[in-house]
PDB file of N, CA and C in Angstrom:
ATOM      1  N   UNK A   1     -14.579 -33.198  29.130  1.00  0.00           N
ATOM      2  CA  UNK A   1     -15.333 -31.962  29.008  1.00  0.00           C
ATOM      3  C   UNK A   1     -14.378 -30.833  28.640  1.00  0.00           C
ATOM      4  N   UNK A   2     -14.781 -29.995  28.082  1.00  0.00           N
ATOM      5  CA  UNK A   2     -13.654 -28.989  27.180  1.00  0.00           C
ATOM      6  C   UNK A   2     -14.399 -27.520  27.968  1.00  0.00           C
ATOM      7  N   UNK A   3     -12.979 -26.854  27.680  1.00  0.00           N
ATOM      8  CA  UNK A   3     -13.581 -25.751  27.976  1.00  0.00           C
ATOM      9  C   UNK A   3     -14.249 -24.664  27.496  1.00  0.00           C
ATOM     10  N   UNK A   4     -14.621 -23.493  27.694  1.00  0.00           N
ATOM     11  CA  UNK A   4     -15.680 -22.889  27.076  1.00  0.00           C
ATOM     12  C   UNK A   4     -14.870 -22.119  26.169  1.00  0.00           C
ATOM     13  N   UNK A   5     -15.580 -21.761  25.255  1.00  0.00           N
ATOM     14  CA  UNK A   5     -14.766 -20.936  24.360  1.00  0.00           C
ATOM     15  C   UNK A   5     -15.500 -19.726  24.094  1.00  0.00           C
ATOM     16  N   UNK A   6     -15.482 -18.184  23.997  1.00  0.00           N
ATOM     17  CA  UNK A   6     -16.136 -17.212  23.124  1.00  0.00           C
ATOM     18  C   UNK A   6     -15.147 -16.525  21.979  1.00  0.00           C
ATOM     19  N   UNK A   7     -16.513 -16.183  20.823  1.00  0.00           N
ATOM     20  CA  UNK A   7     -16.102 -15.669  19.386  1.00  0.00           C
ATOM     21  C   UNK A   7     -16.467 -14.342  19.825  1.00  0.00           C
ATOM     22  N   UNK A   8     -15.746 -13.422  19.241  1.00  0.00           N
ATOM     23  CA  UNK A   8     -16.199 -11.722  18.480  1.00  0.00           C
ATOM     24  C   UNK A   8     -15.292 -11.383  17.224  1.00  0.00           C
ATOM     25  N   UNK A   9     -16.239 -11.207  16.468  1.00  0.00           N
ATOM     26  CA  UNK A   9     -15.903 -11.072  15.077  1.00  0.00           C
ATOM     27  C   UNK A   9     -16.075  -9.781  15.068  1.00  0.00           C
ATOM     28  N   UNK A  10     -14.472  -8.646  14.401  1.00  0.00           N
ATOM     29  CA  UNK A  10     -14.645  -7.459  14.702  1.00  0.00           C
ATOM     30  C   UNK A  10     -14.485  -6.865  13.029  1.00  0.00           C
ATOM     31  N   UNK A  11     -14.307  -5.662  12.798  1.00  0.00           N
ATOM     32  CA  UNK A  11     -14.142  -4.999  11.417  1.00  0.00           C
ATOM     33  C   UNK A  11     -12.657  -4.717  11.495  1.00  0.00           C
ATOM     34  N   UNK A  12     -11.603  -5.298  11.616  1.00  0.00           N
ATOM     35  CA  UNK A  12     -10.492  -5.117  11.329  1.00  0.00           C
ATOM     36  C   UNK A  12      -9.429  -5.170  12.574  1.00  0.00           C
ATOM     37  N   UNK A  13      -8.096  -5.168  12.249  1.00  0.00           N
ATOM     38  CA  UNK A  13      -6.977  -6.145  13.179  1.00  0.00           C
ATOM     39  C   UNK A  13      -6.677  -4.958  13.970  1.00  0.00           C
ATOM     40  N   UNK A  14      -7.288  -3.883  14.335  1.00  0.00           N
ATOM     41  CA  UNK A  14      -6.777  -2.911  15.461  1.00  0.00           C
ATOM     42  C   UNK A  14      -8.132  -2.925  16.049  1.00  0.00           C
ATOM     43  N   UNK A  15      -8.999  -3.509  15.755  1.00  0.00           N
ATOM     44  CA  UNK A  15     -10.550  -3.458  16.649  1.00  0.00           C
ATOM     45  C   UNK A  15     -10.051  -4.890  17.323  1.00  0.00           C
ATOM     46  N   UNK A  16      -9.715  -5.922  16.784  1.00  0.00           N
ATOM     47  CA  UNK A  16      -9.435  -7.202  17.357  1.00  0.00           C
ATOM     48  C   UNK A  16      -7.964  -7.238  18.355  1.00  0.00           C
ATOM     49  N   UNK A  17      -7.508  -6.325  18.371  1.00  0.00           N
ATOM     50  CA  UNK A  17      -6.216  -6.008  18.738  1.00  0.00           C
ATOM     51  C   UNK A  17      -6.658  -5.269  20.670  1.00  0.00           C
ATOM     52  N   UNK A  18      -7.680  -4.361  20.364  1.00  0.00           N
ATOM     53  CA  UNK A  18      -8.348  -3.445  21.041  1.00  0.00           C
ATOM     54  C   UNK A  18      -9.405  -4.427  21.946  1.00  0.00           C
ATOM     55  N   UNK A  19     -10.259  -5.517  21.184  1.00  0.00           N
ATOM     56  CA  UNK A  19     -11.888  -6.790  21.854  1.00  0.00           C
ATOM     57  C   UNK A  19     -10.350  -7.788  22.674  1.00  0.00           C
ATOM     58  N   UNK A  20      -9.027  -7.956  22.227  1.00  0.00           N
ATOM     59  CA  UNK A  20      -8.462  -8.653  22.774  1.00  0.00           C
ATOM     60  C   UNK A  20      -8.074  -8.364  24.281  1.00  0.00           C
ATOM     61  N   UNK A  21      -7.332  -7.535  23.824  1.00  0.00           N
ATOM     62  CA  UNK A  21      -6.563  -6.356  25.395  1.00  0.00           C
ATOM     63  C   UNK A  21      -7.916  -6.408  26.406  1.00  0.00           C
ATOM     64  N   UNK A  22      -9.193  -6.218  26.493  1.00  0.00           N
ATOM     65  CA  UNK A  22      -9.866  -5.728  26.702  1.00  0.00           C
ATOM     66  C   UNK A  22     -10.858  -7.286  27.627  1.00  0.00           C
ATOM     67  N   UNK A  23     -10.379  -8.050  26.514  1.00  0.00           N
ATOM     68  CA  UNK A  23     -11.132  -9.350  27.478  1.00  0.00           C
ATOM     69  C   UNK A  23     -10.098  -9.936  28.352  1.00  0.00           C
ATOM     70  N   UNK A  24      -9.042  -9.976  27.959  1.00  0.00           N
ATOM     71  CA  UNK A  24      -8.051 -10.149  28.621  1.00  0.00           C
ATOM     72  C   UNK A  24      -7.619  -9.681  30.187  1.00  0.00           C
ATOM     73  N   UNK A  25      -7.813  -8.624  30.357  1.00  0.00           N
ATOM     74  CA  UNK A  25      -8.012  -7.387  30.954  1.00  0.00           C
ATOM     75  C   UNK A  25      -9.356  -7.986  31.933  1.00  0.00           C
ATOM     76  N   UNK A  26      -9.992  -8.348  31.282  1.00  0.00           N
ATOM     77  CA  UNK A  26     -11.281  -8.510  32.093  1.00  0.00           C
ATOM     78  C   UNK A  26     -11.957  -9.586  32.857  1.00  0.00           C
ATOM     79  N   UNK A  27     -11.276 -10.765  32.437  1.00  0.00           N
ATOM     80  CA  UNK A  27     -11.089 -11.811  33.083  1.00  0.00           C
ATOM     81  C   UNK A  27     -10.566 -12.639  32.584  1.00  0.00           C
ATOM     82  N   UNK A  28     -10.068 -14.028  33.378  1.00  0.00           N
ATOM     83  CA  UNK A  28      -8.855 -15.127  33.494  1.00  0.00           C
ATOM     84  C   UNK A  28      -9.554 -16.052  32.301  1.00  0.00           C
ATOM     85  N   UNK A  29      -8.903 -15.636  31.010  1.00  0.00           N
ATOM     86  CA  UNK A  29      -9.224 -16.182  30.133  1.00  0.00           C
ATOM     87  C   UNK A  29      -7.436 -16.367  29.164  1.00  0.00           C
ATOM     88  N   UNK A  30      -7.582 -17.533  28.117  1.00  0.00           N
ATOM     89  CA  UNK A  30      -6.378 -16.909  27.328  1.00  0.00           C
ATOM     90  C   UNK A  30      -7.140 -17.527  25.958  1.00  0.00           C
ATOM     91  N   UNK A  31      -6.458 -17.091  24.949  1.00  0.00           N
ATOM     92  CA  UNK A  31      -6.067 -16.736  23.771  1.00  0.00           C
ATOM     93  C   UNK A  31      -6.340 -17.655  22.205  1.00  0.00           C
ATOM     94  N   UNK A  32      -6.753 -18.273  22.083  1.00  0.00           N
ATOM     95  CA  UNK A  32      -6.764 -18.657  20.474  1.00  0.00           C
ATOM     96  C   UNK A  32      -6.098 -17.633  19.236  1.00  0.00           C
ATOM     97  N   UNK A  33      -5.122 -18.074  18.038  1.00  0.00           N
ATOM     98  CA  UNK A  33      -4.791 -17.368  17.148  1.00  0.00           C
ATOM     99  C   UNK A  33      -5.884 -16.702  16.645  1.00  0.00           C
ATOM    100  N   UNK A  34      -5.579 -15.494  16.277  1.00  0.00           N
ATOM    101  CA  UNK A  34      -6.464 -14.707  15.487  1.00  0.00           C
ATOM    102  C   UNK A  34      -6.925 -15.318  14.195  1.00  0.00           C
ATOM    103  N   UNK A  35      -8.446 -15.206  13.935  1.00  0.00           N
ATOM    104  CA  UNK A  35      -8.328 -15.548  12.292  1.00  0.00           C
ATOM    105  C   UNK A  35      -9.010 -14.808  11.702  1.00  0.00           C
ATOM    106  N   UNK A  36      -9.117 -14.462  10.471  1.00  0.00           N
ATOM    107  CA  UNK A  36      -9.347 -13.653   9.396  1.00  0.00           C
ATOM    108  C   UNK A  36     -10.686 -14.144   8.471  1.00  0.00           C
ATOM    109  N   UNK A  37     -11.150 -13.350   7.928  1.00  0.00           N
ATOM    110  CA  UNK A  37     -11.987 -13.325   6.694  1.00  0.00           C
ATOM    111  C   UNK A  37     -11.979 -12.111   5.652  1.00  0.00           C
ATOM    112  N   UNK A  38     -11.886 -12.138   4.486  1.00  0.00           N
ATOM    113  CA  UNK A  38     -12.276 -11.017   3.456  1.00  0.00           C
ATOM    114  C   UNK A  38     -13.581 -11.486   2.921  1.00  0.00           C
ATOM    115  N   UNK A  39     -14.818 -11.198   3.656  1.00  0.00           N
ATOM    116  CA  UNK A  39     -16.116 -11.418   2.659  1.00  0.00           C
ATOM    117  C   UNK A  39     -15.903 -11.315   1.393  1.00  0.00           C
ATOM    118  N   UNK A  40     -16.473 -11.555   0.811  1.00  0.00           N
ATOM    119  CA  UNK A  40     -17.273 -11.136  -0.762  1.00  0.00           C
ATOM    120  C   UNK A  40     -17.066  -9.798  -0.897  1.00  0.00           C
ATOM    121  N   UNK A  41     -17.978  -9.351  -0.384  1.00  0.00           N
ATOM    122  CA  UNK A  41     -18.943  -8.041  -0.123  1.00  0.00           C
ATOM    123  C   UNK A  41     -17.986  -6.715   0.079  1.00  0.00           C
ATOM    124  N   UNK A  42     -16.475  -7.168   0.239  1.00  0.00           N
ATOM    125  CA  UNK A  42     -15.587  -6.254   1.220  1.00  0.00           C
ATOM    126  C   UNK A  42     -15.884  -4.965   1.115  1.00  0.00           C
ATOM    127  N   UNK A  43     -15.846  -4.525  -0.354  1.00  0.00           N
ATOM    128  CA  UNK A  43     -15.380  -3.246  -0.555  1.00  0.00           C
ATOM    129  C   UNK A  43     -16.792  -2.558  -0.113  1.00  0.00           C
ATOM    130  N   UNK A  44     -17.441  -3.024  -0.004  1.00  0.00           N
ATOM    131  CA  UNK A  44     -19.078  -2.539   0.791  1.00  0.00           C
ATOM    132  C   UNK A  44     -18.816  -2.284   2.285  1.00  0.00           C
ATOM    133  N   UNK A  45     -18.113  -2.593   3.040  1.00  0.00           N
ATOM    134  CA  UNK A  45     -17.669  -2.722   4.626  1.00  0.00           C
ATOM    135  C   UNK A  45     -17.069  -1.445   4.744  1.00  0.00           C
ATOM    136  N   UNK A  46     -17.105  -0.913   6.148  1.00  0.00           N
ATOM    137  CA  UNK A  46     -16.603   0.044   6.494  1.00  0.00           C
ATOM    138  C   UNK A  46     -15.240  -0.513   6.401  1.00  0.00           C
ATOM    139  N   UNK A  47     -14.674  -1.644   6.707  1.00  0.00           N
ATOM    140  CA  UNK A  47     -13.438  -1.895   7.169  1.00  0.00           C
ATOM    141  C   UNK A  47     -13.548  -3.135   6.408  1.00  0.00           C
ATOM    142  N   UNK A  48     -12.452  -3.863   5.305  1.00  0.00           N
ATOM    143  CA  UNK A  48     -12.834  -5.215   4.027  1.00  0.00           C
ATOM    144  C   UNK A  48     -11.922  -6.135   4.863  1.00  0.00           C
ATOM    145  N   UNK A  49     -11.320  -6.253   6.679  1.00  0.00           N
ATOM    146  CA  UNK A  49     -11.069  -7.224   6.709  1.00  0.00           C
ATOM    147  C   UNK A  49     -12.170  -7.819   8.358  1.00  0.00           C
ATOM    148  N   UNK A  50     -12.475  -8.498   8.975  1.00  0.00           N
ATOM    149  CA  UNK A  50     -13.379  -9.020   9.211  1.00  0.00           C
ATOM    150  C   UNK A  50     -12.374  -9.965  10.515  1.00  0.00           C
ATOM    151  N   UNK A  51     -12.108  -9.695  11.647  1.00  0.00           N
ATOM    152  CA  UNK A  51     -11.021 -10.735  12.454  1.00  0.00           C
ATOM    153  C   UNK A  51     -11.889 -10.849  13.670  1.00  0.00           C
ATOM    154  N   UNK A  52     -11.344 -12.262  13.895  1.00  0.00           N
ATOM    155  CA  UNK A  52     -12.013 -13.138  14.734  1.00  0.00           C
ATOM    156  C   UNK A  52     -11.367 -13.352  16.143  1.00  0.00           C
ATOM    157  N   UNK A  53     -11.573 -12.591  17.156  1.00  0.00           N
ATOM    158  CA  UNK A  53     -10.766 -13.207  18.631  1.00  0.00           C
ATOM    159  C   UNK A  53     -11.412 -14.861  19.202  1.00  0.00           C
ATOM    160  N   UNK A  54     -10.635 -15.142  19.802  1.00  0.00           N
ATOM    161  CA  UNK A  54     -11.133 -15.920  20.428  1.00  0.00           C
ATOM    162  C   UNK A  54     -10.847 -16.569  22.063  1.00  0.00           C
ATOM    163  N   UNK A  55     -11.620 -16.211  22.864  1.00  0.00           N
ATOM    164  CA  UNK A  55     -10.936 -16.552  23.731  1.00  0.00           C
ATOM    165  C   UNK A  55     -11.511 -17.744  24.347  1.00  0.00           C
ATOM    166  N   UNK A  56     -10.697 -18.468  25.579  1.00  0.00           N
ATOM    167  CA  UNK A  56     -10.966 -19.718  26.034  1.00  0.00           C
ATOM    168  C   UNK A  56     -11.021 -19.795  27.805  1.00  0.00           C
ATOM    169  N   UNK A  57     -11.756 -20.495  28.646  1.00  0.00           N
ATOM    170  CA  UNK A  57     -11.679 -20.362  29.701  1.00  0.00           C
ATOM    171  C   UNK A  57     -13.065 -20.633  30.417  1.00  0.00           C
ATOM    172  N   UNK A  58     -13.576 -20.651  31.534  1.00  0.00           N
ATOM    173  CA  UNK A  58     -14.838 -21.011  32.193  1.00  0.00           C
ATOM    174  C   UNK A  58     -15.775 -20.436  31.783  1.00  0.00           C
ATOM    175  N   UNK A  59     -16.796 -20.238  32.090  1.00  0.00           N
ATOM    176  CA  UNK A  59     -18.089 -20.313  31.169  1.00  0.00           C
ATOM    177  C   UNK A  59     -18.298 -18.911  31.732  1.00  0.00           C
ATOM    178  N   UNK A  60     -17.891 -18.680  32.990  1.00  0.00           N
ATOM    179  CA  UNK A  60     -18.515 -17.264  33.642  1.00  0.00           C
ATOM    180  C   UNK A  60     -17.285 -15.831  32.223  1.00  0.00           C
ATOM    181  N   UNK A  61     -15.714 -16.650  33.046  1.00  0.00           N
ATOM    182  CA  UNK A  61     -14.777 -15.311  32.379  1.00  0.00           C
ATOM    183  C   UNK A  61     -14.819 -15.476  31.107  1.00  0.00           C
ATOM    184  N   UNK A  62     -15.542 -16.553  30.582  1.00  0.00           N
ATOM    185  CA  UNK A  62     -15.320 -16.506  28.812  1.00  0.00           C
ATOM    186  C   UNK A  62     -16.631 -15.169  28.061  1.00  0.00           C
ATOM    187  N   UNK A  63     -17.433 -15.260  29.118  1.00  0.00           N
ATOM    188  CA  UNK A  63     -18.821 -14.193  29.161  1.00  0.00           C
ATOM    189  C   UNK A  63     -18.457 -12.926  29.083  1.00  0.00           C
ATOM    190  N   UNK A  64     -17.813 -12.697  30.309  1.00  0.00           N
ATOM    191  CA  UNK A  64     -17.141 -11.381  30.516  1.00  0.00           C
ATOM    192  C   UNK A  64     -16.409 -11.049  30.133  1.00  0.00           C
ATOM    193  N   UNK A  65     -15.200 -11.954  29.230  1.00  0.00           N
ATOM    194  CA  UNK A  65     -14.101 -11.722  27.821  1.00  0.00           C
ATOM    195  C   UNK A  65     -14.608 -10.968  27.118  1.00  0.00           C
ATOM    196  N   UNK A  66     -15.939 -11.666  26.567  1.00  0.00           N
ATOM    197  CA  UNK A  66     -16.535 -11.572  24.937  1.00  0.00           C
ATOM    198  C   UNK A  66     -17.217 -10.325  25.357  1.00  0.00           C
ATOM    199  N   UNK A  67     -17.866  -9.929  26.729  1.00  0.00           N
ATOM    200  CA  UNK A  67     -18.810  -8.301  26.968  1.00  0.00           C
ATOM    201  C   UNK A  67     -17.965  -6.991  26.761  1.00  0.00           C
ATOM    202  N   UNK A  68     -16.572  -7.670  27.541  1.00  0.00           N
ATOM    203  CA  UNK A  68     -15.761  -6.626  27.477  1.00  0.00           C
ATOM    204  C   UNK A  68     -15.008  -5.897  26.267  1.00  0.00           C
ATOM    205  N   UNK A  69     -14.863  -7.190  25.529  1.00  0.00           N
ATOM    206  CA  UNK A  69     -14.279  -6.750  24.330  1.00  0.00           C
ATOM    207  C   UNK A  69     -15.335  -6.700  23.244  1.00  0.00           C
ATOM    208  N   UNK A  70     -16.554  -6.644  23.844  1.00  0.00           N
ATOM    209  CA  UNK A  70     -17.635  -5.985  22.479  1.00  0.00           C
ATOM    210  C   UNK A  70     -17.489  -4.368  22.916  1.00  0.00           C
ATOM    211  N   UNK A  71     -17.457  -4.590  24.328  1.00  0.00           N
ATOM    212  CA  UNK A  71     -17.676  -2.869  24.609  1.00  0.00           C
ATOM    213  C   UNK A  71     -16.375  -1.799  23.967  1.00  0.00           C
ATOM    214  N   UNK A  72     -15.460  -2.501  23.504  1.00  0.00           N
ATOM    215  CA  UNK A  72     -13.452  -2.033  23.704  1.00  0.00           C
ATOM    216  C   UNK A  72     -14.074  -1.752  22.031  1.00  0.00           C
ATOM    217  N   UNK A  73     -14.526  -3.000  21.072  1.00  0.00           N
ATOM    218  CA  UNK A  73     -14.123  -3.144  19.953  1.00  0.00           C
ATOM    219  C   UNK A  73     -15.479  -2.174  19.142  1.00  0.00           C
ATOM    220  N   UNK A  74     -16.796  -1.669  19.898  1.00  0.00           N
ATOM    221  CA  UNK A  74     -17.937  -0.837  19.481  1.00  0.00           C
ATOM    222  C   UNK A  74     -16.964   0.380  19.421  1.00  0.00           C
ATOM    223  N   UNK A  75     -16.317   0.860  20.084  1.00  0.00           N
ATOM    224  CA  UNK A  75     -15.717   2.111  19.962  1.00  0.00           C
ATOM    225  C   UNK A  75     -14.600   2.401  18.942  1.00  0.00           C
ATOM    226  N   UNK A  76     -14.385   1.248  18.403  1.00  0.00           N
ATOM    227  CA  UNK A  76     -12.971   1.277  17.199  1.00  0.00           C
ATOM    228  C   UNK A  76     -13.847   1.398  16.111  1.00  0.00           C
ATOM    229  N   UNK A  77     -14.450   0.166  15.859  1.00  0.00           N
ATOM    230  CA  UNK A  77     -14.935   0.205  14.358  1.00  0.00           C
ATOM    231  C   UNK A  77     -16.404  -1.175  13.889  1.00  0.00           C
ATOM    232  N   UNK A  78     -16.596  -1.273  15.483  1.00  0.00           N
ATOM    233  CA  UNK A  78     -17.836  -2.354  15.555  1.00  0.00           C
ATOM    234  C   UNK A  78     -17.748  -3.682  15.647  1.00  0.00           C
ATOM    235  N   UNK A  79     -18.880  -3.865  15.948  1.00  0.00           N
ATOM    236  CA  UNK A  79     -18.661  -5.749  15.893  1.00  0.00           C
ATOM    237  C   UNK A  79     -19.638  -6.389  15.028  1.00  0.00           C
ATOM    238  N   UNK A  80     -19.615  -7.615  14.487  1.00  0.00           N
ATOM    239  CA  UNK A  80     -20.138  -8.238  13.984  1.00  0.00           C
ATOM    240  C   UNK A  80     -21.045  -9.483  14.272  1.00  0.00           C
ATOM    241  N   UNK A  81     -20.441  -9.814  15.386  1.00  0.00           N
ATOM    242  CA  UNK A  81     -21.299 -11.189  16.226  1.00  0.00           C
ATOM    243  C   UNK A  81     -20.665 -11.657  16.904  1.00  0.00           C
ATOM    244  N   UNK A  82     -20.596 -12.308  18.336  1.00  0.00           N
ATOM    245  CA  UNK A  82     -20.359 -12.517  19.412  1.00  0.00           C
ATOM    246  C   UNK A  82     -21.238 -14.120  19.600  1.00  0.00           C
ATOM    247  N   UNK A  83     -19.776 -15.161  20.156  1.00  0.00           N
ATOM    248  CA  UNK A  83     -21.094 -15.964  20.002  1.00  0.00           C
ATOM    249  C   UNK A  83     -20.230 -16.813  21.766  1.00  0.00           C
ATOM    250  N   UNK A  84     -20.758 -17.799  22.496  1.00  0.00           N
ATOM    251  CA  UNK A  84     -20.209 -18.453  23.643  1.00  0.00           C
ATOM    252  C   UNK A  84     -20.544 -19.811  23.374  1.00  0.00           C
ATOM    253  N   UNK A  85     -19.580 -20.636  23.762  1.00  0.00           N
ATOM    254  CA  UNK A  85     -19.857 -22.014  23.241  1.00  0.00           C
ATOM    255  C   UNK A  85     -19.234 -22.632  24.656  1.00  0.00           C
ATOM    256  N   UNK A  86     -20.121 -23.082  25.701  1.00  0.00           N
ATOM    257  CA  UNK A  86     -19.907 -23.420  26.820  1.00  0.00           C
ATOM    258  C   UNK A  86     -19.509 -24.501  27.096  1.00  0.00           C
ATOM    259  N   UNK A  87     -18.831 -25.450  26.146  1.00  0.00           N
ATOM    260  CA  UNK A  87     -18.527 -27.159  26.636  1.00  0.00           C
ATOM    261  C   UNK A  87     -18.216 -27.218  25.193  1.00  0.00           C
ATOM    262  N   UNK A  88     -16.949 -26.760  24.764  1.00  0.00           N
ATOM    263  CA  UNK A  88     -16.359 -26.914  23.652  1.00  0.00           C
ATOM    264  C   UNK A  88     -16.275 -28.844  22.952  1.00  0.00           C
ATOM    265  N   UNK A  89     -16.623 -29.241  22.151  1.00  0.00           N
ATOM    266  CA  UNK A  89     -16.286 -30.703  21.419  1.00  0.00           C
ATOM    267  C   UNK A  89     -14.876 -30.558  21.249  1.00  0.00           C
ATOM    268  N   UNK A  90     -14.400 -31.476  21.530  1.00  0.00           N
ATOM    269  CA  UNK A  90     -12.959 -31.915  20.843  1.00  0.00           C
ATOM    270  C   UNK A  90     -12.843 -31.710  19.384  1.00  0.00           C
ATOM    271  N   UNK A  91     -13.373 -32.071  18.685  1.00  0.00           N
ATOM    272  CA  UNK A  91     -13.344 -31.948  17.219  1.00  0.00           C
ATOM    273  C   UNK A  91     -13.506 -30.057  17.076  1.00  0.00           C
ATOM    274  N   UNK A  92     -14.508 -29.527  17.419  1.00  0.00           N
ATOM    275  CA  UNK A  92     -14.263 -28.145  17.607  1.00  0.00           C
ATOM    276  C   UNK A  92     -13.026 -27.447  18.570  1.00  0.00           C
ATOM    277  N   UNK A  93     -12.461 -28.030  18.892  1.00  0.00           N
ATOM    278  CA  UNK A  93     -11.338 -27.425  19.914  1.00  0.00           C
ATOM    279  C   UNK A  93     -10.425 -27.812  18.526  1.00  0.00           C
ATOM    280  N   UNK A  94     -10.079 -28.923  18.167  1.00  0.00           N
ATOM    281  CA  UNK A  94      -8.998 -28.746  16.743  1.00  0.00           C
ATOM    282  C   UNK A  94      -9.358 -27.575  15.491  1.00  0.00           C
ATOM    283  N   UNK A  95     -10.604 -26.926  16.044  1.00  0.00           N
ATOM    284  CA  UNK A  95     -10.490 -26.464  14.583  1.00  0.00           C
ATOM    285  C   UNK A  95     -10.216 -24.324  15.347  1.00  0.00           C
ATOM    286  N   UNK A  96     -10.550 -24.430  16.456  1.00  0.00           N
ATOM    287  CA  UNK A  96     -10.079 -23.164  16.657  1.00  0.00           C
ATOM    288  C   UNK A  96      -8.548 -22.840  16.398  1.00  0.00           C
ATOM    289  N   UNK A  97      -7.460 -23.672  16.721  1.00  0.00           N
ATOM    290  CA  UNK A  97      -6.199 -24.021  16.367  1.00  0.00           C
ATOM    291  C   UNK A  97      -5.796 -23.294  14.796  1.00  0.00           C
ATOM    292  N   UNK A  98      -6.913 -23.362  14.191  1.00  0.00           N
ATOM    293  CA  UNK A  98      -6.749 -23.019  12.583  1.00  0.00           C
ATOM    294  C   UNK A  98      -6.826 -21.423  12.539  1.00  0.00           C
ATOM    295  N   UNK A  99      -5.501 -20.707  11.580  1.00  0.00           N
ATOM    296  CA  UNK A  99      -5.974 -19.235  11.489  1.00  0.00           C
ATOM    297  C   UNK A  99      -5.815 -19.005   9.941  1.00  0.00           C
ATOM    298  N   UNK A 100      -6.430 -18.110   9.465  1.00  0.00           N
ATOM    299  CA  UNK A 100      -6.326 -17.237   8.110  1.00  0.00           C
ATOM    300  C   UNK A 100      -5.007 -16.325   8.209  1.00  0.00           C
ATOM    301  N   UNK A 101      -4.245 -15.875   9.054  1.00  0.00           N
ATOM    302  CA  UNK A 101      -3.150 -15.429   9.048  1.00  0.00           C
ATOM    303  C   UNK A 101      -1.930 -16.332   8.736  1.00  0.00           C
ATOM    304  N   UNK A 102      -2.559 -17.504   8.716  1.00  0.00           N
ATOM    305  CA  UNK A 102      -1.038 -18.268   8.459  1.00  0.00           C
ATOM    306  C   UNK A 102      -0.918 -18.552   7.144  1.00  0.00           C
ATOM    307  N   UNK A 103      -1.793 -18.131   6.563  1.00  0.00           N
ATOM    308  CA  UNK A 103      -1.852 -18.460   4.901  1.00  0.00           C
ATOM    309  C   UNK A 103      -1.407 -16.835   4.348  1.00  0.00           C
ATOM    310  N   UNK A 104      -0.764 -17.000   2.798  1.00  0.00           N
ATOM    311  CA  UNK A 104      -0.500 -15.521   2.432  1.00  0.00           C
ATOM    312  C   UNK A 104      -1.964 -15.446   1.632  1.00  0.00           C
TER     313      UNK A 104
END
């Protein structure tokens, strides 16, 4: 059985910088690499890069990660979607491992 994981997808790497500190902060959770997206659409966005926290941990502090750092990351520059995945798959646990920052 794997552990739980939550997503918040924010508008840029000082809002994700800000949803991080903030879940962290808020309960006994840790860390997945950051990853990235440039939609399509960018230059339409308040902010054209699109970063993904992720944190990992029990089903309760992975809740209260992802609340806290919607509330941290609404005040920077918004969020995009928030999602909790309570009994992570193995095959999905290899793919959080993967970031868009490690590529140029």
């Amino acid at each position: 059985m794997g552990k739980a994981t939550g997503m918040i997808e924010v508008y840029g790497l000082v809002a994700a910088f800000v949803a991080c500190d903030a879940g962290c902060k808020a309960a006994n959770v840790t860390v997945e690499p950051f990853d990235k997206n440039k939609p399509a659409n960018a230059e339409k966005l308040k902010v054209p890069l699109l970063v993904t926290v992720k944190f990992r941990g029990n089903v309760e502090d992975v809740k209260a990660a992802v609340e806290a750092a919607k509330e941290a990351a609404e005040k920077v520059s918004g969020v995009v979607a928030t999602h909790v995945i309570p009994n992570t798959e193995p095959d999905t646990e290899k793919m959080l491992k993967l970031s868009g920052f490690d590529k140029n």
